[in-house]
N, C-alpha and C. Protein backbone atom coordinates (compact mmCIF):
# COMPACT_ATOMS: atom_id res chain seq x y z
N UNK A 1 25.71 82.78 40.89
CA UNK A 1 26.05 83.21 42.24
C UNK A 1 27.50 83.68 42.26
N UNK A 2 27.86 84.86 43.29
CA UNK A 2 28.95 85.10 43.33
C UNK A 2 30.07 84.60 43.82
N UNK A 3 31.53 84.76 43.38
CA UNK A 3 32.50 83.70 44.32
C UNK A 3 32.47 84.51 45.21
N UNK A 4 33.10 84.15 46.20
CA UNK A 4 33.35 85.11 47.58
C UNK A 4 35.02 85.41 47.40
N UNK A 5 35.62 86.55 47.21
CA UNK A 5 37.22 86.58 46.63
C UNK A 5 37.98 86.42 48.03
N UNK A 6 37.44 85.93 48.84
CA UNK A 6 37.91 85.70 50.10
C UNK A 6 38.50 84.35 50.54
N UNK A 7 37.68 83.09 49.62
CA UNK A 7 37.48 81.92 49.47
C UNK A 7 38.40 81.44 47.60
N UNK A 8 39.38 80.47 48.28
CA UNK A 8 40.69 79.63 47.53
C UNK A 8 39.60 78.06 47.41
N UNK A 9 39.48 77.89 46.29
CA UNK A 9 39.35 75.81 46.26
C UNK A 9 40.75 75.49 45.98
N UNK A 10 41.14 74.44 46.65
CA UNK A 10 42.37 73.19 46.21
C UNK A 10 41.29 72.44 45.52
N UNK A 11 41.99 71.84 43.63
CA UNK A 11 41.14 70.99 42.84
C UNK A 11 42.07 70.10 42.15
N UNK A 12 41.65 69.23 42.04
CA UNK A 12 42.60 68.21 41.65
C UNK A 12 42.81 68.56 40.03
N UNK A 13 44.34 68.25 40.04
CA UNK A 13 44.96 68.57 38.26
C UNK A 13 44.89 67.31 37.40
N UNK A 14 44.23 65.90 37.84
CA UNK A 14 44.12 65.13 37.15
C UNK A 14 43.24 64.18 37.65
N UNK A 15 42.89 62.96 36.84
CA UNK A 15 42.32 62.32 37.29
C UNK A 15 43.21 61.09 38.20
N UNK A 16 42.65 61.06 39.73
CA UNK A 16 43.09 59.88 40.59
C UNK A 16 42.05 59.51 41.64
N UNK A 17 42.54 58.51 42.41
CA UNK A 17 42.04 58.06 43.68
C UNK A 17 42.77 59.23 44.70
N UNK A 18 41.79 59.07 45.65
CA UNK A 18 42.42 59.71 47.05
C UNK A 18 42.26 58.94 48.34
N UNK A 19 43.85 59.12 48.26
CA UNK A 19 44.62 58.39 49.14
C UNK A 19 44.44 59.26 50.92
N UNK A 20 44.34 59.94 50.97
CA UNK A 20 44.47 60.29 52.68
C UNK A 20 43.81 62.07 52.20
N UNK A 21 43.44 62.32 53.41
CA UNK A 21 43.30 63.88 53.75
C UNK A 21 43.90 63.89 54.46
N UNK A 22 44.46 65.25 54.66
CA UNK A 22 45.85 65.50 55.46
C UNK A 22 44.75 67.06 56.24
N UNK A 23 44.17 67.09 56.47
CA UNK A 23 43.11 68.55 57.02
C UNK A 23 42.01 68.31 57.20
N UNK A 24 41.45 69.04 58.32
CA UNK A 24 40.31 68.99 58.74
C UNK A 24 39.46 70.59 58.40
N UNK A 25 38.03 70.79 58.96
CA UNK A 25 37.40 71.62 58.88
C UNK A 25 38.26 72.74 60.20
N UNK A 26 38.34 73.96 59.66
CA UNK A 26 38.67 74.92 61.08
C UNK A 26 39.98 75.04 61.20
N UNK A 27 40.82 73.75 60.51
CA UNK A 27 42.36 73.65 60.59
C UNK A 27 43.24 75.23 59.48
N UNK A 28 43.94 75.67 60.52
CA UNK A 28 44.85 76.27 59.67
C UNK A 28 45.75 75.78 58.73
N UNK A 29 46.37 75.86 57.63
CA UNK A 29 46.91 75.87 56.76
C UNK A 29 48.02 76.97 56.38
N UNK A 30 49.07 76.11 56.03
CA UNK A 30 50.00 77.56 55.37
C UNK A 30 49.75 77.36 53.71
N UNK A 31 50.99 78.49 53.18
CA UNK A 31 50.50 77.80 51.39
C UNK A 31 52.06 76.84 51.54
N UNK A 32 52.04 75.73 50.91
CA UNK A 32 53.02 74.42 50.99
C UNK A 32 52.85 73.18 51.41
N UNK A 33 51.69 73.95 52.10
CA UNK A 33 50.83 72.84 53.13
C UNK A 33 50.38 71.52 52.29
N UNK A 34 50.70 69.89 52.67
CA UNK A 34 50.03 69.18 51.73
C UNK A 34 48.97 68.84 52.50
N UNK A 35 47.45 68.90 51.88
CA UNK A 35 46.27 68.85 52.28
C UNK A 35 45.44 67.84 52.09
N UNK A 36 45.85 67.13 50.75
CA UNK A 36 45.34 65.48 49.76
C UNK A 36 46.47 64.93 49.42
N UNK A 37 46.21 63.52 50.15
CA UNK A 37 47.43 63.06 49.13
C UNK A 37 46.86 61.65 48.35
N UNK A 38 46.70 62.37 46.54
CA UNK A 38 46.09 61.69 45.22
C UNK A 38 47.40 60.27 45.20
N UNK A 39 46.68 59.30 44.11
CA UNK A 39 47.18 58.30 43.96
C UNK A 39 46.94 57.71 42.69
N UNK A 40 47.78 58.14 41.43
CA UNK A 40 47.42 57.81 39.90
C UNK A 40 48.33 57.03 39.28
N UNK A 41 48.15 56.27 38.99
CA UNK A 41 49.11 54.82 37.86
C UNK A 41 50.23 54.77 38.85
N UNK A 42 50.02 54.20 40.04
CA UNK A 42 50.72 53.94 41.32
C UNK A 42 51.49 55.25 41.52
N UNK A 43 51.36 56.71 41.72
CA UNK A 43 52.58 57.18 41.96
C UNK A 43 51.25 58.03 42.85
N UNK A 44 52.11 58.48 43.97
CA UNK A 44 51.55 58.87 45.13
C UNK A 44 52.11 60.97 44.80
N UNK A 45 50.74 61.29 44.95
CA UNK A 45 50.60 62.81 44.45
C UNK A 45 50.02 63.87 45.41
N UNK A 46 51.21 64.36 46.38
CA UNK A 46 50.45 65.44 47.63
C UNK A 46 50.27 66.45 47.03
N UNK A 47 49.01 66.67 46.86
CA UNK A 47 48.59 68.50 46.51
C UNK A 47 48.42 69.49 48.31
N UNK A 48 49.27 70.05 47.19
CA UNK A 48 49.72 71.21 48.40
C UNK A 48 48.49 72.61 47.61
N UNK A 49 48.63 73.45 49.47
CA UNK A 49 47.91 74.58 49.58
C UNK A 49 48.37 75.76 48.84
N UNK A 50 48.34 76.55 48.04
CA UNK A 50 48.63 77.73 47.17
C UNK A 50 48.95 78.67 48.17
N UNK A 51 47.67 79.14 49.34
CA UNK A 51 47.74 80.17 50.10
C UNK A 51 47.45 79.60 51.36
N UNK A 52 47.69 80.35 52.34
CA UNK A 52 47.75 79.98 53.68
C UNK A 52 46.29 80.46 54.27
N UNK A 53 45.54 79.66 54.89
CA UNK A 53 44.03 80.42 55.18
C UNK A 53 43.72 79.21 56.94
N UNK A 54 42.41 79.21 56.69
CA UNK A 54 41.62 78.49 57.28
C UNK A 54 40.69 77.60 56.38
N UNK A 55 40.60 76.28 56.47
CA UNK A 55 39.76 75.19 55.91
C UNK A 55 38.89 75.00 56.00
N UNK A 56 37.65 75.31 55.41
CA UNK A 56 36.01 75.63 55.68
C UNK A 56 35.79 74.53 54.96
N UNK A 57 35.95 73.82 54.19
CA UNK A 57 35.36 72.62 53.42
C UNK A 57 36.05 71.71 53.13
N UNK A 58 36.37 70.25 53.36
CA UNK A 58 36.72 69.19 52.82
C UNK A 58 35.90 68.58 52.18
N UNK A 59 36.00 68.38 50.55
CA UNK A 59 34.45 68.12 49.59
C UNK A 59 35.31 66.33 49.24
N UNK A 60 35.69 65.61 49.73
CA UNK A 60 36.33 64.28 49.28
C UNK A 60 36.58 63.52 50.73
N UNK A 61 36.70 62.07 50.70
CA UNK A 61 37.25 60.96 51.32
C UNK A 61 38.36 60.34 50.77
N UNK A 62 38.57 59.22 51.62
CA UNK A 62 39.67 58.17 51.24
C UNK A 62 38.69 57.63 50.43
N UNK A 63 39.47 57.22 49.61
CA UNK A 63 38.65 56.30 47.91
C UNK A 63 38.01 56.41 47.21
N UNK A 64 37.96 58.33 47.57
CA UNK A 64 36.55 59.28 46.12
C UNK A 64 37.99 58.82 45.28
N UNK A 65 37.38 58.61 43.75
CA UNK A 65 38.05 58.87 42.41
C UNK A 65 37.32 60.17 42.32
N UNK A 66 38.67 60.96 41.81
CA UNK A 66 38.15 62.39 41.41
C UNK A 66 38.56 62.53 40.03
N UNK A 67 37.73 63.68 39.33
CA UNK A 67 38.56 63.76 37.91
C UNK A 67 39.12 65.44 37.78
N UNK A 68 39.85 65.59 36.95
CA UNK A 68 40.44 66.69 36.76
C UNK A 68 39.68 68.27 36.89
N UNK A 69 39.88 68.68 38.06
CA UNK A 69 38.97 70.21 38.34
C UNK A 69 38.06 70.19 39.59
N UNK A 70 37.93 68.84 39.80
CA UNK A 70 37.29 68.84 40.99
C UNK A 70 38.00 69.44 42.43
N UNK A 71 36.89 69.96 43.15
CA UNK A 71 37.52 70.81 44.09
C UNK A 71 37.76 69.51 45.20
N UNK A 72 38.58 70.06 45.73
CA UNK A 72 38.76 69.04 46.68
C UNK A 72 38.94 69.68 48.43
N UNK A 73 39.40 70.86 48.53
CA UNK A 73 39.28 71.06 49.90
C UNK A 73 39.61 72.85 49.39
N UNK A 74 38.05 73.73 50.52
CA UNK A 74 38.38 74.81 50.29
C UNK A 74 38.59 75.67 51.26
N UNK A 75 39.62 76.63 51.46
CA UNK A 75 40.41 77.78 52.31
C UNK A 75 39.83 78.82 52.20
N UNK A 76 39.43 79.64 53.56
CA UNK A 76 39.64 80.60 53.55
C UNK A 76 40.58 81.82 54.12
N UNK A 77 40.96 82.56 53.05
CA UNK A 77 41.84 83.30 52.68
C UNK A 77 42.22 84.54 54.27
C-alpha cells in the first residue's frame, strides 16, 4: 500500500516506556513540538515533532513499552 507523502509518523529512536502524551487527535502541532515524553534507564526523553501539521493518530499510552521504530504519533503535513 501506498504512503500518503502528505502524512509524517513520530517513531521512537529506542527502546523505552512511555511516560505521558503530550497531543491529542485533531491537535495542531508545530515542528519542536514535544508530543511523547519516553522514559529509558531513568532518564526522561521528549520526542519532539520534525514538522508542523495536524495529529491524525496517537498509536501509544502511558506504560506501552515501545521498541526502536515504532510509530508513535502520526501528523498530517
Amino acid at each position: 500500500m501506498a504512503r500518503d507523502p502528505k502524512t509524517a509518523d513520530i517513531v521512537a529512536e529506542m527502546v523505552a516506556n512511555v511516560m505521558t502524551i503530550g497531543v491529542e487527535v485533531g491537535e495542531r502541532v508545530s515542528a519542536g513540538d514535544a508530543v511523547v515524553l519516553l522514559e529509558s534507564m531513568k532518564m526522561e526523553i521528549p520526542v519532539l515533532a520534525e514538522h508542523g501539521g495536524t495529529v491524525t493518530a496517537v498509536k501509544v499510552a502511558p506504560g506501552d513499552v515501545v521498541q526502536e521504530g515504532d510509530v508513535l504519533v502520526s501528523i498530517r503535513l
